[in-house]
PDB file of N, CA and C in Angstrom:
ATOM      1  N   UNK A   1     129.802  17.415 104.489  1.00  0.00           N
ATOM      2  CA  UNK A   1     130.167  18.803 104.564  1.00  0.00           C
ATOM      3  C   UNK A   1     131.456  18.992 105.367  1.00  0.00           C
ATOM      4  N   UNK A   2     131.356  18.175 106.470  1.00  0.00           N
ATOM      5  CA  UNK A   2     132.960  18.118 107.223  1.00  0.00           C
ATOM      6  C   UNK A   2     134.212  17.911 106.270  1.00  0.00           C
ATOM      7  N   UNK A   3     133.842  17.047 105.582  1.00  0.00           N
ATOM      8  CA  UNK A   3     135.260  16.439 104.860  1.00  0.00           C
ATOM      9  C   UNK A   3     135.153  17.939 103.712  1.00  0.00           C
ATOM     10  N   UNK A   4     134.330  18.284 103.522  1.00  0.00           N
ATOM     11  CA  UNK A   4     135.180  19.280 102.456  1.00  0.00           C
ATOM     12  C   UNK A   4     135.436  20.633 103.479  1.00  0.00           C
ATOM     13  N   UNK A   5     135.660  20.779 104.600  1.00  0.00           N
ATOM     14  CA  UNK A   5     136.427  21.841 105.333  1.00  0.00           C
ATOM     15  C   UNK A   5     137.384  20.887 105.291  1.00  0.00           C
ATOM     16  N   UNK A   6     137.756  19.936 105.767  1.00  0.00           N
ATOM     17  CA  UNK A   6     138.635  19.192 106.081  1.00  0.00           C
ATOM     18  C   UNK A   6     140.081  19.262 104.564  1.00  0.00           C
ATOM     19  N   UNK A   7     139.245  19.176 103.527  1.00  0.00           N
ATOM     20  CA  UNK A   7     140.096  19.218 102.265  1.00  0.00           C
ATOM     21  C   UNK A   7     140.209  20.591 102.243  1.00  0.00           C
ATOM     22  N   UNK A   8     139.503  21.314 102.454  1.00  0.00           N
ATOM     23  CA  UNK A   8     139.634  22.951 102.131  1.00  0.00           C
ATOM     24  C   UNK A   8     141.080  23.339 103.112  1.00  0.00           C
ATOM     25  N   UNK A   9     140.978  22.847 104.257  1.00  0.00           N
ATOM     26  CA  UNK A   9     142.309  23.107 105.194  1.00  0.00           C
ATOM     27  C   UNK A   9     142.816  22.745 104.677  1.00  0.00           C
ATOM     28  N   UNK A  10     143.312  21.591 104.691  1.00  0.00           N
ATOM     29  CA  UNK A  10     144.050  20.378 103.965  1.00  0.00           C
ATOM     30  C   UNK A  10     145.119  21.336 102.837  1.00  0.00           C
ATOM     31  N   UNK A  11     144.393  21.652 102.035  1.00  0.00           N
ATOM     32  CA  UNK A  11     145.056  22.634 100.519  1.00  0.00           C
ATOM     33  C   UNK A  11     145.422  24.042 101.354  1.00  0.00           C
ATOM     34  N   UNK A  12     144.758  24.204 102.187  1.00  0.00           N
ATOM     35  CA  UNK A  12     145.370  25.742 102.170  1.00  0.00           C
ATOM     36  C   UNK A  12     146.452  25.314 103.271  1.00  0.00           C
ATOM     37  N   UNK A  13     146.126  24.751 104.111  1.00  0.00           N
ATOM     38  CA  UNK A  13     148.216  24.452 104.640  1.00  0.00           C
ATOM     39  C   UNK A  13     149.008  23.725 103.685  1.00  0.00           C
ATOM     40  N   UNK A  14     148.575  23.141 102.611  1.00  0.00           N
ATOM     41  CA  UNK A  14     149.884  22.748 101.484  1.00  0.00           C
ATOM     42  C   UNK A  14     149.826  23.805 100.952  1.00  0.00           C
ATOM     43  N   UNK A  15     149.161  24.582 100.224  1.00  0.00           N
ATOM     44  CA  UNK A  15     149.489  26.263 100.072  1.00  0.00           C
ATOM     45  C   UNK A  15     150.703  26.685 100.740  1.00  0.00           C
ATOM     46  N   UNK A  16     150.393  26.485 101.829  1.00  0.00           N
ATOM     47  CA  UNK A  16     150.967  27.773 102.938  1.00  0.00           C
ATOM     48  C   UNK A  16     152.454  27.145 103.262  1.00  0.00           C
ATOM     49  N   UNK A  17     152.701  26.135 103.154  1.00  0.00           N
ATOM     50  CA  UNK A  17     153.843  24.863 103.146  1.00  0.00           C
ATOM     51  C   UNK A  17     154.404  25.010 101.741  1.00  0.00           C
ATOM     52  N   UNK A  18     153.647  25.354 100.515  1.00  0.00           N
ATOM     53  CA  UNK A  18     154.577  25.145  99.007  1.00  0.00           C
ATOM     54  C   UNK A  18     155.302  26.717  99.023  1.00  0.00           C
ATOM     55  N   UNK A  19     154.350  27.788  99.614  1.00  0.00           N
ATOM     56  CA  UNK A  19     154.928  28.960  99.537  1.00  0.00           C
ATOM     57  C   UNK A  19     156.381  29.756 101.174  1.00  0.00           C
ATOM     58  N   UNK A  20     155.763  28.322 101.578  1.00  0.00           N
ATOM     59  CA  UNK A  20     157.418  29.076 102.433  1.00  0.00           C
ATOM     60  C   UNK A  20     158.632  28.059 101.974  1.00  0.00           C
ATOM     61  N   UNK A  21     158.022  27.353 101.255  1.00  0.00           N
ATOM     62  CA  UNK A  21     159.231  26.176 100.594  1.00  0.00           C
ATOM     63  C   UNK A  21     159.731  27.336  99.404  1.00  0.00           C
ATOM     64  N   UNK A  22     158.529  27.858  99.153  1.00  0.00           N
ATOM     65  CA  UNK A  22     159.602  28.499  97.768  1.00  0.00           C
ATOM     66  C   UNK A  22     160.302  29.508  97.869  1.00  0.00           C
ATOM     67  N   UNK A  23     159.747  29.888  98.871  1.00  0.00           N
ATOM     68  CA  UNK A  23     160.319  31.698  99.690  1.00  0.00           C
ATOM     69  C   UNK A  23     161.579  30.879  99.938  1.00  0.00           C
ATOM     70  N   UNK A  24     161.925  30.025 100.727  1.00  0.00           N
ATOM     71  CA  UNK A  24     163.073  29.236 101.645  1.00  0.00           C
ATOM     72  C   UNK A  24     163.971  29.215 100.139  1.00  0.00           C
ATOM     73  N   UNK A  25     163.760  28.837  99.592  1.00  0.00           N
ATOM     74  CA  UNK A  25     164.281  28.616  98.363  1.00  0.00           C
ATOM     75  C   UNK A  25     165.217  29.606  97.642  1.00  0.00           C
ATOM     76  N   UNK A  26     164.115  30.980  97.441  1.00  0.00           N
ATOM     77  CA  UNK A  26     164.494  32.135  96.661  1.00  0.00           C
ATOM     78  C   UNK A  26     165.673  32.341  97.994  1.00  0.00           C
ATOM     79  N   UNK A  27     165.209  32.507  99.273  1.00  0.00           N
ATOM     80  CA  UNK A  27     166.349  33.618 100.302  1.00  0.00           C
ATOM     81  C   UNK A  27     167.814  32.166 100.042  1.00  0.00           C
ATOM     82  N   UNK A  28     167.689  30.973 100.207  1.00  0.00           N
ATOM     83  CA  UNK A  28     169.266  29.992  99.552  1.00  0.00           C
ATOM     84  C   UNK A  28     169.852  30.387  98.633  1.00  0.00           C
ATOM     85  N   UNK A  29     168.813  30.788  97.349  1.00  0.00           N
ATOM     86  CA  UNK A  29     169.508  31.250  96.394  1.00  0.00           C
ATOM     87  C   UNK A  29     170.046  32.573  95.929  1.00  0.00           C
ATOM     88  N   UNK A  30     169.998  33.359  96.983  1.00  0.00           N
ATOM     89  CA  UNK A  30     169.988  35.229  97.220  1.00  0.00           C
ATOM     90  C   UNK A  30     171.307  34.846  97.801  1.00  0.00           C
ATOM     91  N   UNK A  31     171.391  34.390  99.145  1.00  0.00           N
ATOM     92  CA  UNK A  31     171.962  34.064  99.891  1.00  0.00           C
ATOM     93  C   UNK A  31     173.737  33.479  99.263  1.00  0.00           C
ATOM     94  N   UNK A  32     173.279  32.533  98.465  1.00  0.00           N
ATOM     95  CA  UNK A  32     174.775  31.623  97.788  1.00  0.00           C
ATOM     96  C   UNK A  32     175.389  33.033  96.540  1.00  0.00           C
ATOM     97  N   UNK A  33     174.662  33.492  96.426  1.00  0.00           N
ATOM     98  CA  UNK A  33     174.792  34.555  95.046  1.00  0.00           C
ATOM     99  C   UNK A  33     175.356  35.480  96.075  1.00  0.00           C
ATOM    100  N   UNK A  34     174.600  36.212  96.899  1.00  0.00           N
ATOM    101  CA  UNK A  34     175.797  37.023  97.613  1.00  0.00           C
ATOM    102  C   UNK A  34     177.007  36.915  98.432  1.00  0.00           C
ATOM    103  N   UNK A  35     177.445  35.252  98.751  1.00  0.00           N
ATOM    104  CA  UNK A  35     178.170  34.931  99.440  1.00  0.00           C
ATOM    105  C   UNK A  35     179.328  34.722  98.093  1.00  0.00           C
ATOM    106  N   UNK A  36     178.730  34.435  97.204  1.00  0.00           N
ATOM    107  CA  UNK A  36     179.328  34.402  95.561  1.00  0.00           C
ATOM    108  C   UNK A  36     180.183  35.886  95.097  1.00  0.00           C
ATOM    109  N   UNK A  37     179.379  36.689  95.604  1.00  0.00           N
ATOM    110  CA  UNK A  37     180.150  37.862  95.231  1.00  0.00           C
ATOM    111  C   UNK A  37     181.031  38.760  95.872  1.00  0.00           C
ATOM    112  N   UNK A  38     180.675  38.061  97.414  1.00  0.00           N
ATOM    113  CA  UNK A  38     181.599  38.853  98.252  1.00  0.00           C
ATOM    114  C   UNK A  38     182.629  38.137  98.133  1.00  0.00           C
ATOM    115  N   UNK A  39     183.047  36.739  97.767  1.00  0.00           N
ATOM    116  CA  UNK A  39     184.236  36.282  97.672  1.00  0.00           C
ATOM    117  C   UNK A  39     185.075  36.437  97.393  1.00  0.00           C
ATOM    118  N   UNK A  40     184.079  36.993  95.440  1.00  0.00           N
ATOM    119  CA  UNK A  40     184.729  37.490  93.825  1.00  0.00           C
ATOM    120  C   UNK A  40     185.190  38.867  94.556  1.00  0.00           C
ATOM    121  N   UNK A  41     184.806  39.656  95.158  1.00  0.00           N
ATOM    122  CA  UNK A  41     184.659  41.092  95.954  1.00  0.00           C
ATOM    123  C   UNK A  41     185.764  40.776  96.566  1.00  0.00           C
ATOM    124  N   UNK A  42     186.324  40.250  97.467  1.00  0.00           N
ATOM    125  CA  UNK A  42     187.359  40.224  98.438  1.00  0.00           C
ATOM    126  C   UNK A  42     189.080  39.723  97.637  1.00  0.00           C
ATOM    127  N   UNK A  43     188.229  38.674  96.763  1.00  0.00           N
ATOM    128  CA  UNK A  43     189.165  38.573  95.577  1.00  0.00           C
ATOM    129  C   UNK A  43     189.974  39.362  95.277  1.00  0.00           C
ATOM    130  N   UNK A  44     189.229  39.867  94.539  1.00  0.00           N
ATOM    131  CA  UNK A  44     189.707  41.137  93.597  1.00  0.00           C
ATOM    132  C   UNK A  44     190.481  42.366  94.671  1.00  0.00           C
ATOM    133  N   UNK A  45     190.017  42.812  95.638  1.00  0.00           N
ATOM    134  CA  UNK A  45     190.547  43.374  96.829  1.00  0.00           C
ATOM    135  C   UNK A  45     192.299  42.876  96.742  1.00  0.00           C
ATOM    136  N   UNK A  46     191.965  41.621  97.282  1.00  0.00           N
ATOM    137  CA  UNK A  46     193.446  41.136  97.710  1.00  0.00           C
ATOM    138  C   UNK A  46     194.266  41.423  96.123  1.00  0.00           C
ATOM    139  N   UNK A  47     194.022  41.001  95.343  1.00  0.00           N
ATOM    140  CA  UNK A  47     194.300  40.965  93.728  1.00  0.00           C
ATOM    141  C   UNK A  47     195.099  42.657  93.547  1.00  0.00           C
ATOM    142  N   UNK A  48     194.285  43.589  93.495  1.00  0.00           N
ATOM    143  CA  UNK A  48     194.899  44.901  93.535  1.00  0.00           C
ATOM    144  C   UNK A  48     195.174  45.496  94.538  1.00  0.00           C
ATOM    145  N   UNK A  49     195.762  44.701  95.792  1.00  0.00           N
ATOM    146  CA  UNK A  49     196.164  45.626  97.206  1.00  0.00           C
ATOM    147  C   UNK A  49     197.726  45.168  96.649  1.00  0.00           C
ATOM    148  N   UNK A  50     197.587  43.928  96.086  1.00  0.00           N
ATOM    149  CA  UNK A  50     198.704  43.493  95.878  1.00  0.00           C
ATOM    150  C   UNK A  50     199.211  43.992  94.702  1.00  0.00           C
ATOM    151  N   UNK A  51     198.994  44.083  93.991  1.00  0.00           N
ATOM    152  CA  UNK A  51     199.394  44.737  92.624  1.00  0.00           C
ATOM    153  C   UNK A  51     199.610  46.163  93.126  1.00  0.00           C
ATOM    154  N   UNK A  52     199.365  46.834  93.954  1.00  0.00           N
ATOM    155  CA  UNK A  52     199.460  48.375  94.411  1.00  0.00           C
ATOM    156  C   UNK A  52     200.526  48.041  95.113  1.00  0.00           C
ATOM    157  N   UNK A  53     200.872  46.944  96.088  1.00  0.00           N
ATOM    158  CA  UNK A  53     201.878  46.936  96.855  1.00  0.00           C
ATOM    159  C   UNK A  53     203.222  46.667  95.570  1.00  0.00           C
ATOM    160  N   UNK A  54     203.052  46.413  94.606  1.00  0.00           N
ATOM    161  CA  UNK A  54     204.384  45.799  94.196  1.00  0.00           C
ATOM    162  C   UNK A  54     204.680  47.206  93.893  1.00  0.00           C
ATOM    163  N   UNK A  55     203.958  47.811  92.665  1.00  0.00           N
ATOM    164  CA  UNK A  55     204.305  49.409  92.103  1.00  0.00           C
ATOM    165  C   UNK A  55     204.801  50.412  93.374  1.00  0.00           C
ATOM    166  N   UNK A  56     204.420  50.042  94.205  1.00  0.00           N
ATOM    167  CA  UNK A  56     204.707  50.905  95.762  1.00  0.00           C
ATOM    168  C   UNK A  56     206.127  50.702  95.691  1.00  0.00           C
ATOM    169  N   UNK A  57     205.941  48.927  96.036  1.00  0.00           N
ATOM    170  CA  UNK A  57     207.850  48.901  96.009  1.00  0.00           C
ATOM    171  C   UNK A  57     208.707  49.348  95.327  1.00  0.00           C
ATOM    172  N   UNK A  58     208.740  48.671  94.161  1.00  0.00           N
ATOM    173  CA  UNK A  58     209.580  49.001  92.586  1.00  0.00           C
ATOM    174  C   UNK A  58     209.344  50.563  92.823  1.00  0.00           C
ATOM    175  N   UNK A  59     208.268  51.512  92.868  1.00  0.00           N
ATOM    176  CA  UNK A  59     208.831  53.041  92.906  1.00  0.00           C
ATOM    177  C   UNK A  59     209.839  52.940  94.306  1.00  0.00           C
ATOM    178  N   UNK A  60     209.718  52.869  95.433  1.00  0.00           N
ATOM    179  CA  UNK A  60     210.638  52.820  96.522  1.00  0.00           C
ATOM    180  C   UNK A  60     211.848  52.429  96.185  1.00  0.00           C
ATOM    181  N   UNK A  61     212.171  51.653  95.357  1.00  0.00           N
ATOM    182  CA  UNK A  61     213.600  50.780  95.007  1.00  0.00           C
ATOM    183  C   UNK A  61     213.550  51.760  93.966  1.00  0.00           C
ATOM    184  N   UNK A  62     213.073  52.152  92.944  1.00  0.00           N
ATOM    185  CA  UNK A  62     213.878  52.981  91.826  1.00  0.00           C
ATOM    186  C   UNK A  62     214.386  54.271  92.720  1.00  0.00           C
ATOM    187  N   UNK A  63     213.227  54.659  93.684  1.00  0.00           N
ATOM    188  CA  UNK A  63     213.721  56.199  94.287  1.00  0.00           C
ATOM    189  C   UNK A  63     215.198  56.130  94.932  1.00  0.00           C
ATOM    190  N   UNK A  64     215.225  54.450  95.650  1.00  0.00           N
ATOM    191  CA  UNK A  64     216.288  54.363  96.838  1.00  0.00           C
ATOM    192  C   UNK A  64     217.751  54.141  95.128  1.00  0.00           C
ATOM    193  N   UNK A  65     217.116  54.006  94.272  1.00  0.00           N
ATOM    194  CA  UNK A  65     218.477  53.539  93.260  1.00  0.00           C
ATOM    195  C   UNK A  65     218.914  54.829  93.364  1.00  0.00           C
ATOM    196  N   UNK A  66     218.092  56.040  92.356  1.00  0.00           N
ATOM    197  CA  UNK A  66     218.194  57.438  92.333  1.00  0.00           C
ATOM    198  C   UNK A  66     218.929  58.081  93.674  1.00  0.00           C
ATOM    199  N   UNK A  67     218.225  57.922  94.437  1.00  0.00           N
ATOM    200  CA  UNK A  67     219.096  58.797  95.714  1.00  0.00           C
ATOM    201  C   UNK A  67     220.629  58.326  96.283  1.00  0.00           C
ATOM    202  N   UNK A  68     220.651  56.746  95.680  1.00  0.00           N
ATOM    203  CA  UNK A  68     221.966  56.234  95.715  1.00  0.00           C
ATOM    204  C   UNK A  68     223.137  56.650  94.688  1.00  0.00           C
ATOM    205  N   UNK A  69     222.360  56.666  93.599  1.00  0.00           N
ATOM    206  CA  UNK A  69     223.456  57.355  92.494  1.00  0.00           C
ATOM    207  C   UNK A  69     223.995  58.577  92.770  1.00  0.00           C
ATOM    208  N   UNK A  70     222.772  59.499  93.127  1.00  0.00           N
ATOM    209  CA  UNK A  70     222.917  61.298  92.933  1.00  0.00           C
ATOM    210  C   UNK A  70     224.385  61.057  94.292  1.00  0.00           C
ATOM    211  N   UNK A  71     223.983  60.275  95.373  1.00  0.00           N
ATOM    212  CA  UNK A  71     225.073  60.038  96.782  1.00  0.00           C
ATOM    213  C   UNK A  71     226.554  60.134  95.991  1.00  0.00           C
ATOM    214  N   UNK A  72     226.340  59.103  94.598  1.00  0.00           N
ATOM    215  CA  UNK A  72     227.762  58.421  94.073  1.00  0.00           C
ATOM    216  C   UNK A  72     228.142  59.630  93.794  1.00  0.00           C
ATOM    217  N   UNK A  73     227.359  60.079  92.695  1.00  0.00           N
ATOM    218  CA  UNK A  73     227.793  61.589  91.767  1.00  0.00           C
ATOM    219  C   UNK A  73     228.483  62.799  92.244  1.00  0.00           C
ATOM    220  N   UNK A  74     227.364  62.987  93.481  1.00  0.00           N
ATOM    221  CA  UNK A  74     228.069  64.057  94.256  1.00  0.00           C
ATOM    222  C   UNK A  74     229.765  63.836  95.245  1.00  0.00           C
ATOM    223  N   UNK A  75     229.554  62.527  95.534  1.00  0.00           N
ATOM    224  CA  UNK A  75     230.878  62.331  96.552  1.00  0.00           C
ATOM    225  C   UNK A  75     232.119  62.368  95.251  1.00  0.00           C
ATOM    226  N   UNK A  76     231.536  61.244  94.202  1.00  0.00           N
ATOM    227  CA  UNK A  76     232.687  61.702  92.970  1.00  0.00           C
ATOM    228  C   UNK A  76     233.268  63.125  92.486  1.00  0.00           C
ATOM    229  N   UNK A  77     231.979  64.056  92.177  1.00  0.00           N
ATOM    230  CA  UNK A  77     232.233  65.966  92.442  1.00  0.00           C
ATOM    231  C   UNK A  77     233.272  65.981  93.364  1.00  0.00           C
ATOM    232  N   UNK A  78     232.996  65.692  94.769  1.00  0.00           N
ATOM    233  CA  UNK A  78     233.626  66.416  95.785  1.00  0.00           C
ATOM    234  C   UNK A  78     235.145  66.285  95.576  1.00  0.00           C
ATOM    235  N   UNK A  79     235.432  64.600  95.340  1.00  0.00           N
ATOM    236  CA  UNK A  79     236.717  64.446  95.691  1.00  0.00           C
ATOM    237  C   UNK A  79     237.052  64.666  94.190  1.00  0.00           C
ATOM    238  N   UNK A  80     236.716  64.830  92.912  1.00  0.00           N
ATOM    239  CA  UNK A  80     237.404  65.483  91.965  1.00  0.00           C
ATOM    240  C   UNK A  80     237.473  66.644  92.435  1.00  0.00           C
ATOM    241  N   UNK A  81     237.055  67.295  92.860  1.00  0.00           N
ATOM    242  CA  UNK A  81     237.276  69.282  92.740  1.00  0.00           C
ATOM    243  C   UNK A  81     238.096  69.335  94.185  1.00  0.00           C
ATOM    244  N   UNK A  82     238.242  68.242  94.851  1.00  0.00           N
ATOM    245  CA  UNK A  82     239.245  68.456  96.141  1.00  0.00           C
ATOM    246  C   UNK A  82     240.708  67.847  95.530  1.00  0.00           C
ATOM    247  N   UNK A  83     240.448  66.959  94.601  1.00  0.00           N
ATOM    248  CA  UNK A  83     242.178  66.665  94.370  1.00  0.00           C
ATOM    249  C   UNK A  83     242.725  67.256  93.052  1.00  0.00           C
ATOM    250  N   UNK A  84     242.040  68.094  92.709  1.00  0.00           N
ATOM    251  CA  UNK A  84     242.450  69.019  91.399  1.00  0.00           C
ATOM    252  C   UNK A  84     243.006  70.843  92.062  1.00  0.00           C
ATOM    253  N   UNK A  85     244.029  71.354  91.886  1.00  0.00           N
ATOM    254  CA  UNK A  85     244.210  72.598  92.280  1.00  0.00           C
ATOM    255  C   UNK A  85     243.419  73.234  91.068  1.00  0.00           C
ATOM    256  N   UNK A  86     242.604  74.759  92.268  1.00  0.00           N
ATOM    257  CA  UNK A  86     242.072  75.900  91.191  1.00  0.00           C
ATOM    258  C   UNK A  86     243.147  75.995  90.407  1.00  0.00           C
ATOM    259  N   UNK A  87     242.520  76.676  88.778  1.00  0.00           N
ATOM    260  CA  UNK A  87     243.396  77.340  88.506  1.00  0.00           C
ATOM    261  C   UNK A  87     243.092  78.356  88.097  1.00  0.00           C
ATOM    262  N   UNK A  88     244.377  79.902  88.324  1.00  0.00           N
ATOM    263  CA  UNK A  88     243.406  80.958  88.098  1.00  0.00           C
ATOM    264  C   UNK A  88     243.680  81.177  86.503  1.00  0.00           C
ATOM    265  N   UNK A  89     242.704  82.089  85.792  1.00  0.00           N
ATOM    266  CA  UNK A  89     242.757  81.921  84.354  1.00  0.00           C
ATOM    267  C   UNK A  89     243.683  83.174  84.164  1.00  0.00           C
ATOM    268  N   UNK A  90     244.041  84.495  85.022  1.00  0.00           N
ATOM    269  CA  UNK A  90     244.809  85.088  84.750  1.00  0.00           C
ATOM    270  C   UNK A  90     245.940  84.432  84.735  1.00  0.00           C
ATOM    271  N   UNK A  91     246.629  83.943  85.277  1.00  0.00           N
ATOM    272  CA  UNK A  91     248.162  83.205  85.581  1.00  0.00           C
ATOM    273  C   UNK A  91     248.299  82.876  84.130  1.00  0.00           C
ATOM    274  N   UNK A  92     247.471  81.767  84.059  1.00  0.00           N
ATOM    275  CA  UNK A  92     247.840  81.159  82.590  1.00  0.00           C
ATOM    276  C   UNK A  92     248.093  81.480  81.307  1.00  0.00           C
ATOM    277  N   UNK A  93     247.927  83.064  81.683  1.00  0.00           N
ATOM    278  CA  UNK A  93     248.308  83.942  80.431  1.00  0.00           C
ATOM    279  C   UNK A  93     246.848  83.743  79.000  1.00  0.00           C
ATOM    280  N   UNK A  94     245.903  83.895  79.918  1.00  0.00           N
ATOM    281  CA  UNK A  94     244.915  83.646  79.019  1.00  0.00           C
ATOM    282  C   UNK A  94     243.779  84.863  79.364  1.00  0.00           C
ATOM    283  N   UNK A  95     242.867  84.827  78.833  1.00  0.00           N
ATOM    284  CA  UNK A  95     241.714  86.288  78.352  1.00  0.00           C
ATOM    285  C   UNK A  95     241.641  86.688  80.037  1.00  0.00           C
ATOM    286  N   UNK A  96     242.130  87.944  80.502  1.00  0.00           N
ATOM    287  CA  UNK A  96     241.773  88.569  81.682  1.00  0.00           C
ATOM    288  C   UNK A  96     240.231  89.173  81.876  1.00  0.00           C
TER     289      UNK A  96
END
């Protein structure tokens, strides 16, 4: 009668030993899967911070082109209409 408590323990701590082996198991494999996705996750992060940073630039450089031209355009205005004399349209003998 001893020996079958003895086997009866026996099985229920390999029980109790197969089921934290498998638990141990499932939380490794939870575990690698979410360390899996925060990677893919951080990835992708860096992936479109960077892709946002370039469009950031390239608009900054088209704006700095634009505000450089309109600079050209206008200083060209100035000094055409400064080295040209008015002229008045009466003088010229044309529609008063």
């Amino acid at each position: 009668m001893f020996i079958v408590f003895i086997a009866a323990a026996a099985l229920a701590a390999a029980a109790a030993v197969c089921a934290a082996v498998c638990r141990e198991r499932r939380w490794r494999r939870r575990l690698v899967r979410e360390r899996a996705a925060h990677r893919l996750t951080e990835g992708c992060l860096h992936r479109d911070l960077e892709a946002f940073r370039a469009r950031i630039e390239a608009v900054a450089l088209e704006r700095a082109v634009v505000e450089e031209a309109g600079r050209v355009v206008e200083a060209a205005l100035v000094s055409h209409s400064h080295s040209q004399s008015r002229i008045d349209p009466s003088e010229e003998g044309g529609p008063a």
